[in-house]
C-alpha atoms as a PDB file:
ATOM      1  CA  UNK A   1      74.938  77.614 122.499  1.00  0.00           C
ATOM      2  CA  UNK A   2      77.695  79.169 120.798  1.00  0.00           C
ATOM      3  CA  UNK A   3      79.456  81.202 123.691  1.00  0.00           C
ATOM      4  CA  UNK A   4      79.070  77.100 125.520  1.00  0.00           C
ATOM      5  CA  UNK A   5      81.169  75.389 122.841  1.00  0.00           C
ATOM      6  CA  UNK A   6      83.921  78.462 122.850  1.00  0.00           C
ATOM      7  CA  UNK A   7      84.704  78.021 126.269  1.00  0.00           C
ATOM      8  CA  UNK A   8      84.902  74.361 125.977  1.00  0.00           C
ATOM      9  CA  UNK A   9      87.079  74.887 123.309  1.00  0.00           C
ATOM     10  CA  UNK A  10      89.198  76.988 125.256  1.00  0.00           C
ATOM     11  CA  UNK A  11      89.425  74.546 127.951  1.00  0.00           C
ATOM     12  CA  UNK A  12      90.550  72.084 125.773  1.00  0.00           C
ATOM     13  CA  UNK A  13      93.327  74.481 124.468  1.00  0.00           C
ATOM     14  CA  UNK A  14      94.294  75.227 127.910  1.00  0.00           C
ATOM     15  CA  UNK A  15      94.697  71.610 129.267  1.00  0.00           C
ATOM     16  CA  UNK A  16      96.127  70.557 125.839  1.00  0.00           C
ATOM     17  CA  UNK A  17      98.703  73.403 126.286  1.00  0.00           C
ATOM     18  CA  UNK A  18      99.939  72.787 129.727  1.00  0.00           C
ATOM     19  CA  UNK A  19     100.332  69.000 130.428  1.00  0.00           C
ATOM     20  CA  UNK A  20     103.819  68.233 130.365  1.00  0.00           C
ATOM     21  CA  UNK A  21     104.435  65.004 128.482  1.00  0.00           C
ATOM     22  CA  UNK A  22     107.008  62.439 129.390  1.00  0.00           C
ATOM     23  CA  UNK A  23     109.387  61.904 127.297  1.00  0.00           C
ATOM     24  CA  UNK A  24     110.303  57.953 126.282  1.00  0.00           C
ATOM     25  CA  UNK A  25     114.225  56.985 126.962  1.00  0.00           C
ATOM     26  CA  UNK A  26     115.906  56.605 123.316  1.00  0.00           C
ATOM     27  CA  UNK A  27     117.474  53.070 124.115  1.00  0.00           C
ATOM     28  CA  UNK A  28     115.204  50.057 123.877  1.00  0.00           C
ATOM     29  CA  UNK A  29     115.977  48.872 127.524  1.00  0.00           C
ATOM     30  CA  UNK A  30     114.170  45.766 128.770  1.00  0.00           C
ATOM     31  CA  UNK A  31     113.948  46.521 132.476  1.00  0.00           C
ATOM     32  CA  UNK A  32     114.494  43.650 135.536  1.00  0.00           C
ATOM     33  CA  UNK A  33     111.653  42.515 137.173  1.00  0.00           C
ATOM     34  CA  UNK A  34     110.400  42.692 140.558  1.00  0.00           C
ATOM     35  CA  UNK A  35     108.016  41.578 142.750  1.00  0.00           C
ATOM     36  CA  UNK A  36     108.321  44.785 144.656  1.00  0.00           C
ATOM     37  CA  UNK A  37     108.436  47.014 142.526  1.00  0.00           C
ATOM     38  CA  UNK A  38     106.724  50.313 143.001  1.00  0.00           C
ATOM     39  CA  UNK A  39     106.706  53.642 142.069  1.00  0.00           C
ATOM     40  CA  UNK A  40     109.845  55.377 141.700  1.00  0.00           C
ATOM     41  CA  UNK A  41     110.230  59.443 141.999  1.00  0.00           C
ATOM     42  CA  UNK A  42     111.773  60.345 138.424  1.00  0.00           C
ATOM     43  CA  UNK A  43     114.647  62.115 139.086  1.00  0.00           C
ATOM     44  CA  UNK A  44     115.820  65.426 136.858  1.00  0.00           C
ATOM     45  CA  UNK A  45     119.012  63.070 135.219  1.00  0.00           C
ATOM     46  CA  UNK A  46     118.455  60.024 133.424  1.00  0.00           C
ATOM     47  CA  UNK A  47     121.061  57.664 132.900  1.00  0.00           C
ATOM     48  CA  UNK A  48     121.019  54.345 130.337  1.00  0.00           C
ATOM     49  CA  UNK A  49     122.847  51.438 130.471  1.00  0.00           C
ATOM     50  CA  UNK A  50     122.370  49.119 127.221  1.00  0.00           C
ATOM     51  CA  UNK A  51     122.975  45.681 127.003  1.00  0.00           C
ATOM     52  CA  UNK A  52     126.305  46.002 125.014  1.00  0.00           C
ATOM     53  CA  UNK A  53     127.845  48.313 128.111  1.00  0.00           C
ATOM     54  CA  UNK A  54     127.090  51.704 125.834  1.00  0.00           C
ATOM     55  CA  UNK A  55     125.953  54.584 128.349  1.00  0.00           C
ATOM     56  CA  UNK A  56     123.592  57.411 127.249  1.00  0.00           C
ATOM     57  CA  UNK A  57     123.365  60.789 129.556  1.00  0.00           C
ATOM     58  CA  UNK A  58     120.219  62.596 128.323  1.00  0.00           C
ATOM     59  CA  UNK A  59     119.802  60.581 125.757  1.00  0.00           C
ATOM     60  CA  UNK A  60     123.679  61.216 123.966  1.00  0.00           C
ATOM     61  CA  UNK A  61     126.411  58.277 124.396  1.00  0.00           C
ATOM     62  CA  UNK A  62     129.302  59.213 126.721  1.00  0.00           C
ATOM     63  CA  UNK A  63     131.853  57.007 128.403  1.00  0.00           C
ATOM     64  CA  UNK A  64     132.223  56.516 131.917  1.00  0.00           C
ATOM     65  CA  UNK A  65     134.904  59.390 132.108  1.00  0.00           C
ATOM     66  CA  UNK A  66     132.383  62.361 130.582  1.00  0.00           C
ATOM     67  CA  UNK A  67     129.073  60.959 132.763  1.00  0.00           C
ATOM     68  CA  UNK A  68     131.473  61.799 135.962  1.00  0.00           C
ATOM     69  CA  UNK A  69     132.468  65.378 134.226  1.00  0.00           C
ATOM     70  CA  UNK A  70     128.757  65.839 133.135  1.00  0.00           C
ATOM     71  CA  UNK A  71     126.922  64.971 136.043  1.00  0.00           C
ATOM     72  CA  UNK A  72     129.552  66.506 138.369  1.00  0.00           C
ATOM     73  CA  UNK A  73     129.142  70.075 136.553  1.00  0.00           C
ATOM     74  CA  UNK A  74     125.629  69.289 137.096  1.00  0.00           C
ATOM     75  CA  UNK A  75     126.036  68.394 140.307  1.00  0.00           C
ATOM     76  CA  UNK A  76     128.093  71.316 141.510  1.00  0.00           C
ATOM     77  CA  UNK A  77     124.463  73.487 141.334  1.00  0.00           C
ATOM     78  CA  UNK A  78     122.902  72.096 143.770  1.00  0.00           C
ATOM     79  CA  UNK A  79     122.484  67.940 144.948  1.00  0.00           C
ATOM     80  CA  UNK A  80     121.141  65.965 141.643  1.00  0.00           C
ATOM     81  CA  UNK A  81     119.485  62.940 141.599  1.00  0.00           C
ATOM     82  CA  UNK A  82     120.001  60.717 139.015  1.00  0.00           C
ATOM     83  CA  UNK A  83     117.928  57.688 137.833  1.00  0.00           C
ATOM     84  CA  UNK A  84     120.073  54.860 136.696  1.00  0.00           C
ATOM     85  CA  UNK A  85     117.793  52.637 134.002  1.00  0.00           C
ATOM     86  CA  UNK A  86     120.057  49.149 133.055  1.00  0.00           C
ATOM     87  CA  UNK A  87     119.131  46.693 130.979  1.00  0.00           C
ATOM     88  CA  UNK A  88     118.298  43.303 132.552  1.00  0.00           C
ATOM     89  CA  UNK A  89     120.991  41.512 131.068  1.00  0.00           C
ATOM     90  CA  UNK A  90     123.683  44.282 131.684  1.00  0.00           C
ATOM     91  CA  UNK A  91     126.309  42.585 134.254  1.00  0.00           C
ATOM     92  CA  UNK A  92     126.077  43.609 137.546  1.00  0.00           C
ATOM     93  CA  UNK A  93     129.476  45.080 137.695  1.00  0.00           C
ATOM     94  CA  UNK A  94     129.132  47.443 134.840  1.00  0.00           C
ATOM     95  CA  UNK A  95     126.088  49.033 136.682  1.00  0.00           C
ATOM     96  CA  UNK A  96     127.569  49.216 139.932  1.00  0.00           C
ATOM     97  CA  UNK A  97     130.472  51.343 138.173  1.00  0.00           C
ATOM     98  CA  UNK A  98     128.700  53.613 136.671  1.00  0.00           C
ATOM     99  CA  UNK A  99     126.681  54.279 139.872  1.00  0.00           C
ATOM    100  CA  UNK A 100     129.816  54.755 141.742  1.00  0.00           C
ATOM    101  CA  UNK A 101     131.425  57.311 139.101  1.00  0.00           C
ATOM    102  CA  UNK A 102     127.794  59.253 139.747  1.00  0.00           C
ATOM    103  CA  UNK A 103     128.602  59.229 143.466  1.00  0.00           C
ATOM    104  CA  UNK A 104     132.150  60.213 142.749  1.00  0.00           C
ATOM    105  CA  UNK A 105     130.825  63.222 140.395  1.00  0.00           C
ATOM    106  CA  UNK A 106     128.609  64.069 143.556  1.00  0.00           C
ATOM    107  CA  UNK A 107     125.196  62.775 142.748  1.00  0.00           C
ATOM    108  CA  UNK A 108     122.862  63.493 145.598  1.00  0.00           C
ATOM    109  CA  UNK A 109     121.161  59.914 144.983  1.00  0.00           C
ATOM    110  CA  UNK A 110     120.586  57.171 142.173  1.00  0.00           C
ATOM    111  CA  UNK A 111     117.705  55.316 141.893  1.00  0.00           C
ATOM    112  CA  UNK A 112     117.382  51.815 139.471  1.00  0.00           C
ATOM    113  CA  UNK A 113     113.519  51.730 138.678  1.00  0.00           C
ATOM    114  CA  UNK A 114     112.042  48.408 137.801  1.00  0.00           C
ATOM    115  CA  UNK A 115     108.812  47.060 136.281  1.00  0.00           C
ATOM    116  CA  UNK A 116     106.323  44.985 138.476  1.00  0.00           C
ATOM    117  CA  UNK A 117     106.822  40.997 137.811  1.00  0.00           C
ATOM    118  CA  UNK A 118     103.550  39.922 136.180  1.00  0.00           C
ATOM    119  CA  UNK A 119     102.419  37.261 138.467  1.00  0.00           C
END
């Protein structure tokens, strides 16, 4: 019975060792809703957009100037995607700059996840 309850052990070690966790965004963003809504592929840069117009690359605050010089030295490897997570009450316009300075910095796409609408 022994030799049973090492390899289970062992097992558990293994699986415990190599799932990847996913790591929660740092702002407390309350996301817009959407009856549409499905999954979205997470892309390998994260971008936040708070309510008060602060932005957070990676979880640090930046400006609108150093996202484009990030993301563009980023960029420059190969095409990066970026996901683009606003707040629901961030204005429209704010968003839609701060996608178009991670176009300008060369972002191969940006995606703006949602949450299903409870219905």
């Amino acid at each position: 019975m022994s030799p049973l309850i090492d390899i289970v052990f062992l097992l558990l070690i293994f699986f415990a060792v190599t799932t990847t966790f996913l790591e929660q965004s740092g702002m407390d963003l309350e996301l817009p809703e959407s009856s549409t809504a499905g999954a979205t592929e997470t892309a390998s840069i994260l971008v936040e957009v708070g309510a008060n117009r602060e932005i957070r690359f990676e979880g640090e605050g930046v400006t609108l100037q150093q996202l484009e010089e990030r993301v563009g030295a980023l960029s420059s490897e190969d095409s990066a995607r970026v996901t683009v997570r606003a707040d629901r009450t961030m204005e429209y316009g704010f968003v839609i700059e701060v996608v178009d300075a991670l176009r300008r910095a060369g972002a191969g796409g940006v995606s703006l996840p949602m949450v299903p609408r409870q219905q």
